[in-house]
N, C-alpha and C. Protein backbone atom coordinates (compact mmCIF):
# COMPACT_ATOMS: atom_id res chain seq x y z
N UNK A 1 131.12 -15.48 -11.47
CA UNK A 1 131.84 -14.50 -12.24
C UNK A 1 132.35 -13.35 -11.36
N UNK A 2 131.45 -13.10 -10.70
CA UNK A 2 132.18 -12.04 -9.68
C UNK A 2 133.45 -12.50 -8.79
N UNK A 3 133.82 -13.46 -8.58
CA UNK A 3 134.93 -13.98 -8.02
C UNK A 3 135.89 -13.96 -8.07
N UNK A 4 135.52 -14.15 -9.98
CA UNK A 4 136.45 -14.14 -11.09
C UNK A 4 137.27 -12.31 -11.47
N UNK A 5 136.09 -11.86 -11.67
CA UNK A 5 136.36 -10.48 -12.56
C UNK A 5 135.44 -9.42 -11.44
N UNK A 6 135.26 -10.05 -10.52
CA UNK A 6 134.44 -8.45 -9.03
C UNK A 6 133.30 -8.02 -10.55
N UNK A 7 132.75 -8.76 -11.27
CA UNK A 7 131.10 -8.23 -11.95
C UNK A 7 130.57 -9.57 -12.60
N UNK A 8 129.79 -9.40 -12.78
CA UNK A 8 128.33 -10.27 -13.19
C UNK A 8 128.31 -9.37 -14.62
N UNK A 9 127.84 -9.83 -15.74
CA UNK A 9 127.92 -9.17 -16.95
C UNK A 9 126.88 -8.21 -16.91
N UNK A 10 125.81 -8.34 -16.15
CA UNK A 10 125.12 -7.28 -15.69
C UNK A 10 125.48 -5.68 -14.72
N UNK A 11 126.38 -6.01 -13.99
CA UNK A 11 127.46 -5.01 -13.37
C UNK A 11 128.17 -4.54 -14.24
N UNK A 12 128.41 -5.32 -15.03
CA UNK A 12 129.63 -4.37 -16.09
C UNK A 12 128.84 -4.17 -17.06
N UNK A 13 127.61 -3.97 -17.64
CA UNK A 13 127.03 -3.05 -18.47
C UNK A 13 126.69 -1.89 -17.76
N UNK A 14 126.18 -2.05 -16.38
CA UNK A 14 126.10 -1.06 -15.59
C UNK A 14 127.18 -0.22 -15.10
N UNK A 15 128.39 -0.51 -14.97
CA UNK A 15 129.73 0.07 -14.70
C UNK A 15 129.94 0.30 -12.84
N UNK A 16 129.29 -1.25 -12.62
CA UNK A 16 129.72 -1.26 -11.36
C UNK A 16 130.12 -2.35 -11.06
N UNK A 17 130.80 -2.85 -9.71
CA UNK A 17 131.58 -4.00 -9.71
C UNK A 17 131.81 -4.22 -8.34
N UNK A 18 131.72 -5.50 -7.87
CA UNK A 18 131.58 -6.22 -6.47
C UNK A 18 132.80 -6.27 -5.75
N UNK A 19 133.45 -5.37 -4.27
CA UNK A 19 134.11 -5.46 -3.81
C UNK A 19 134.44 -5.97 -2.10
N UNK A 20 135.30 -6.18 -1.63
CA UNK A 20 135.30 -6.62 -0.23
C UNK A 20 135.03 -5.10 0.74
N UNK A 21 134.79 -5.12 1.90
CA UNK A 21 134.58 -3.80 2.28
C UNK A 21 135.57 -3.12 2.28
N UNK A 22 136.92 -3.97 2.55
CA UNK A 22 138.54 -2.71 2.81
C UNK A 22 138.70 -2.65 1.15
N UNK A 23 138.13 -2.68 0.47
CA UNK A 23 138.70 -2.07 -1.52
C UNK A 23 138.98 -3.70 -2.01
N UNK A 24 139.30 -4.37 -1.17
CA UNK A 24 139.95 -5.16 -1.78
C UNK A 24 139.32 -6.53 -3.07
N UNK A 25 139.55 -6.55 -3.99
CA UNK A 25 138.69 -7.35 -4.55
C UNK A 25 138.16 -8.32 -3.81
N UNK A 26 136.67 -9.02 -4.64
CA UNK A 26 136.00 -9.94 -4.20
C UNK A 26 136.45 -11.15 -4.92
N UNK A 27 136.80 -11.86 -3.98
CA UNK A 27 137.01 -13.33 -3.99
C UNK A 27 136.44 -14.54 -4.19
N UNK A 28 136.67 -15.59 -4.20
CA UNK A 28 135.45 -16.86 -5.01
C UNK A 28 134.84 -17.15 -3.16
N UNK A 29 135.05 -16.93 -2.33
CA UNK A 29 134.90 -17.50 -1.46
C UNK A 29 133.54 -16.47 -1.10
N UNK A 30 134.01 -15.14 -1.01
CA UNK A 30 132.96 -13.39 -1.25
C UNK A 30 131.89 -14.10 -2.42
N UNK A 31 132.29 -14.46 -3.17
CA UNK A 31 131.52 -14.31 -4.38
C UNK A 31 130.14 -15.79 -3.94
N UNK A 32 130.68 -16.91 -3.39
CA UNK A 32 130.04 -17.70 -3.18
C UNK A 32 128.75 -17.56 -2.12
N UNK A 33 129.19 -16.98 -1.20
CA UNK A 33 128.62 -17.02 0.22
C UNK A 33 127.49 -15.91 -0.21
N UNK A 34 127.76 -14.44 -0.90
CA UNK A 34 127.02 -13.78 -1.35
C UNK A 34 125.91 -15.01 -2.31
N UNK A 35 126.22 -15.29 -3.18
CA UNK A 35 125.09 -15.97 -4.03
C UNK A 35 123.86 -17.19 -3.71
N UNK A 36 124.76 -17.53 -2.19
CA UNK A 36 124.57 -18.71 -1.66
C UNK A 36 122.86 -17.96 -1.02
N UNK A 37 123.51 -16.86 -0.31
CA UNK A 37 122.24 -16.33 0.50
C UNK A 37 121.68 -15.55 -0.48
N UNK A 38 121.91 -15.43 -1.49
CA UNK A 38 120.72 -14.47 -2.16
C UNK A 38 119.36 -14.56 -2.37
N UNK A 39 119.58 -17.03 -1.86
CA UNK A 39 117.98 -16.96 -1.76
C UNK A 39 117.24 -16.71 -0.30
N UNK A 40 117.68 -16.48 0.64
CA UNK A 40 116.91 -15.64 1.66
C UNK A 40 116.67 -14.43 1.52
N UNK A 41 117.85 -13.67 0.43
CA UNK A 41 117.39 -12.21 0.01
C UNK A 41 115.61 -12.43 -0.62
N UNK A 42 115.80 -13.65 -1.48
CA UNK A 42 114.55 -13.48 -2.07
C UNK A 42 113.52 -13.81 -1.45
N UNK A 43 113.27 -14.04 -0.57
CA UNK A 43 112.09 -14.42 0.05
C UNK A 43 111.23 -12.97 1.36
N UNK A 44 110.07 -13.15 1.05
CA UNK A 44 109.33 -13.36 -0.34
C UNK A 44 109.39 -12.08 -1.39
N UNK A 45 109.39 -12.62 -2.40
CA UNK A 45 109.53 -11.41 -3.51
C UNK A 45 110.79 -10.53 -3.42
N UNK A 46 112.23 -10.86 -3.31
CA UNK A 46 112.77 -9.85 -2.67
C UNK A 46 112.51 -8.77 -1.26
N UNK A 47 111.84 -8.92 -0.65
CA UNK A 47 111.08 -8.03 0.27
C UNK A 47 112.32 -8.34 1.34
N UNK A 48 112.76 -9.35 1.69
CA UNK A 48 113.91 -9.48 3.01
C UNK A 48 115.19 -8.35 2.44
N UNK A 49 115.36 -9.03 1.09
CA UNK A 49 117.08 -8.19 0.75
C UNK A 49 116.24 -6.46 0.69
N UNK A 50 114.77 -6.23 -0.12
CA UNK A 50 115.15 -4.82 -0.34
C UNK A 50 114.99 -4.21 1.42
N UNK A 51 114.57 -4.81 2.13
CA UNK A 51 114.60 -4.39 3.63
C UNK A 51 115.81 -3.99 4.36
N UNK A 52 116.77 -5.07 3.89
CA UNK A 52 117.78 -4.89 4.64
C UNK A 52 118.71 -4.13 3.65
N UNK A 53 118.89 -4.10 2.51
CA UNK A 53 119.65 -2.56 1.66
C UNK A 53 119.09 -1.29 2.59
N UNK A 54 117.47 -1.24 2.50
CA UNK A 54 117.11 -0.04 3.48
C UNK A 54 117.83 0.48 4.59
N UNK A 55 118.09 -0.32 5.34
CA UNK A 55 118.35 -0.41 6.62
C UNK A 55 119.77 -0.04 6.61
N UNK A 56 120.53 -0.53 5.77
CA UNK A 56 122.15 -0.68 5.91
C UNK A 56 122.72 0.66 5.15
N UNK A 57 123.75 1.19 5.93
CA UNK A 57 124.38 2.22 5.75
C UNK A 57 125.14 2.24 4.29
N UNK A 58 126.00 1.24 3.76
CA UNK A 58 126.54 0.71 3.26
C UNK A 58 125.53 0.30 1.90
N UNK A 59 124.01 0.18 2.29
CA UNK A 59 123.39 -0.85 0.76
C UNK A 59 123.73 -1.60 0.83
N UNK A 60 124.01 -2.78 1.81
CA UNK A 60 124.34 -4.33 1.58
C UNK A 60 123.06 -4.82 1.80
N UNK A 61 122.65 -6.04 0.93
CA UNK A 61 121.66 -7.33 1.13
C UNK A 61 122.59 -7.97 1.89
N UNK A 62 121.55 -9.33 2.50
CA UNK A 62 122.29 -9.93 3.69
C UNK A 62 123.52 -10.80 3.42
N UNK A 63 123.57 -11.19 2.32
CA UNK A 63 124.62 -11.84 1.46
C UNK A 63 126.04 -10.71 1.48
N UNK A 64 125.76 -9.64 1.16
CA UNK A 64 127.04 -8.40 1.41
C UNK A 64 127.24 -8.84 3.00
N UNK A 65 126.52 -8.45 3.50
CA UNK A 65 126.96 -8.33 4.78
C UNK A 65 127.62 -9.33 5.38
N UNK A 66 127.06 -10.76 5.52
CA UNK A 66 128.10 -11.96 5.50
C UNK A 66 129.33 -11.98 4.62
N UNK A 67 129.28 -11.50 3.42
CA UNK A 67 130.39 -11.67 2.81
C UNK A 67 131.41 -10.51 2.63
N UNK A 68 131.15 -9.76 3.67
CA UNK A 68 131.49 -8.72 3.81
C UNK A 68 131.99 -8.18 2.68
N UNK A 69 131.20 -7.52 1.54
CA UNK A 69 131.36 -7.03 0.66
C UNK A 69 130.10 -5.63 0.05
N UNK A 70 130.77 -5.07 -1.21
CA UNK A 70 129.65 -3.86 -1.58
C UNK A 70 129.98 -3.95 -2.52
N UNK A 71 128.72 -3.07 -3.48
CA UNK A 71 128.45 -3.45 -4.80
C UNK A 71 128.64 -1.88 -5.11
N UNK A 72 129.59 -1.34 -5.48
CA UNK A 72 130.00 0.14 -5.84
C UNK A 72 129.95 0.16 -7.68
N UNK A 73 129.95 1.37 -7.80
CA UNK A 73 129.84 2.17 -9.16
C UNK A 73 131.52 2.61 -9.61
N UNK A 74 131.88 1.83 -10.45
CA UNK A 74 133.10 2.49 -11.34
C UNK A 74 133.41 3.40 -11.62
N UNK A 75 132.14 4.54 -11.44
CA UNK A 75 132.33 6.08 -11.73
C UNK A 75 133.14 6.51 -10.18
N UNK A 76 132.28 6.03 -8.87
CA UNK A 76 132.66 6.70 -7.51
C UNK A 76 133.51 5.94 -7.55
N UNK A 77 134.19 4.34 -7.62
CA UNK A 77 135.44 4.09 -7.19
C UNK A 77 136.36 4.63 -7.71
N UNK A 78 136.76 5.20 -8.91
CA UNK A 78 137.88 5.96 -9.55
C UNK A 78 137.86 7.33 -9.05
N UNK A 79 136.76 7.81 -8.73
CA UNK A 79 136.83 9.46 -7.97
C UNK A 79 137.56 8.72 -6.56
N UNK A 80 137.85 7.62 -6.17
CA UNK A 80 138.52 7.83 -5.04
C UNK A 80 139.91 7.16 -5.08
N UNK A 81 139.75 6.41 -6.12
CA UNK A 81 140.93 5.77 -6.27
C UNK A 81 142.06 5.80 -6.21
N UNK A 82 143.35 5.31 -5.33
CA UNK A 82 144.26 5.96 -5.06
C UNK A 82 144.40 6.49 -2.95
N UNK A 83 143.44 7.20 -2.91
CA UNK A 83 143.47 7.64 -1.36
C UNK A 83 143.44 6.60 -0.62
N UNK A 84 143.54 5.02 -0.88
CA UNK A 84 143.28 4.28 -0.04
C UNK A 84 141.91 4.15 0.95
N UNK A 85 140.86 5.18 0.66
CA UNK A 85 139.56 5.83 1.02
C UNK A 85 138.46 4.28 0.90
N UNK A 86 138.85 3.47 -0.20
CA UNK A 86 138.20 2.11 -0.17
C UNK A 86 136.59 2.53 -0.41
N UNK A 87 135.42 1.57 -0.53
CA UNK A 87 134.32 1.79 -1.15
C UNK A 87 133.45 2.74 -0.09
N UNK A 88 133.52 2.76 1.37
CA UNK A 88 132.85 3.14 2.23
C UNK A 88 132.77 4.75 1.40
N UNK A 89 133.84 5.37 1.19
CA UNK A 89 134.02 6.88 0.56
C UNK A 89 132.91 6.83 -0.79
N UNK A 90 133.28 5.56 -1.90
CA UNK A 90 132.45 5.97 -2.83
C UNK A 90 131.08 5.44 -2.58
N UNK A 91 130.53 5.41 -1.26
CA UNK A 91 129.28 5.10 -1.47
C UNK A 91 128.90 6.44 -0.56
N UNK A 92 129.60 7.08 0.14
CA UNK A 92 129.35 8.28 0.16
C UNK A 92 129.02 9.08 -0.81
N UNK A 93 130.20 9.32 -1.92
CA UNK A 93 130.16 9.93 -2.77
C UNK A 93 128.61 9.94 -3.68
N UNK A 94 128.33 8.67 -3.96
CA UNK A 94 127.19 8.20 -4.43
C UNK A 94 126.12 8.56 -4.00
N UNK A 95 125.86 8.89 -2.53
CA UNK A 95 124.85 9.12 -1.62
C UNK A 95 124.81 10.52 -2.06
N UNK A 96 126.10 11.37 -2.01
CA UNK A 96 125.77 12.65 -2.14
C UNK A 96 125.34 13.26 -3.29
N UNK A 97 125.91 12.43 -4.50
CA UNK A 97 125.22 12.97 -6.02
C UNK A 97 123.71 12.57 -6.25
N UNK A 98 123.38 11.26 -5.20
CA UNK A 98 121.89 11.04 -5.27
C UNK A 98 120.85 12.12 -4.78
N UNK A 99 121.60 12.97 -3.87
CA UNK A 99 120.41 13.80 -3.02
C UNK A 99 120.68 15.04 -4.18
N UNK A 100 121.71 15.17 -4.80
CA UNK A 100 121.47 16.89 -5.23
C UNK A 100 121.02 16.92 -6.82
């Protein structure tokens, strides 16, 4: 579904939605390769993917990162929308409403 529509029906109750890193929507090809590895994310217990979100500037599991994609918030992509600024900005943005 994300391939399809950049969300999982779970993303879009949440009001966020799966993109390539330059803005550009996610693709079936993004969408595959992400899902493909999500089971090394899980192993064990999730403990690999929540490690590597830690680690990554961005919040990508290892599946983002191969598929070179991010999982942004509909609220921060429309605060940037337009500047050509792409998700790297709204995960800034995100970062900064998290700390204050």
């Amino acid at each position: 579904m994300e391939g399809l529509v950049g969300a999982t029906i779970g993303k879009m109750v949440l009001g966020m939605r799966v993109t390539k890193v330059d803005g550009s929507p996610c693709d079936l090809q993004a969408a595959l390769i992400r899902n493909i590895l999500r089971i090394v994310d899980a192993l064990p217990f999730y403990l690999i993917g929540a490690i590597l979100v830690w680690t990554s500037s961005r919040r990508q599991r290892l599946g983002d990162r191969v598929a070179n994609t991010v999982v942004v918030s509909k609220a921060d992509w429309s605060a940037v929308a337009g500047t050509g600024a792409g998700p790297r900005v709204a995960i800034a943005v995100s970062s900064r409403r998290q700390r204050s």
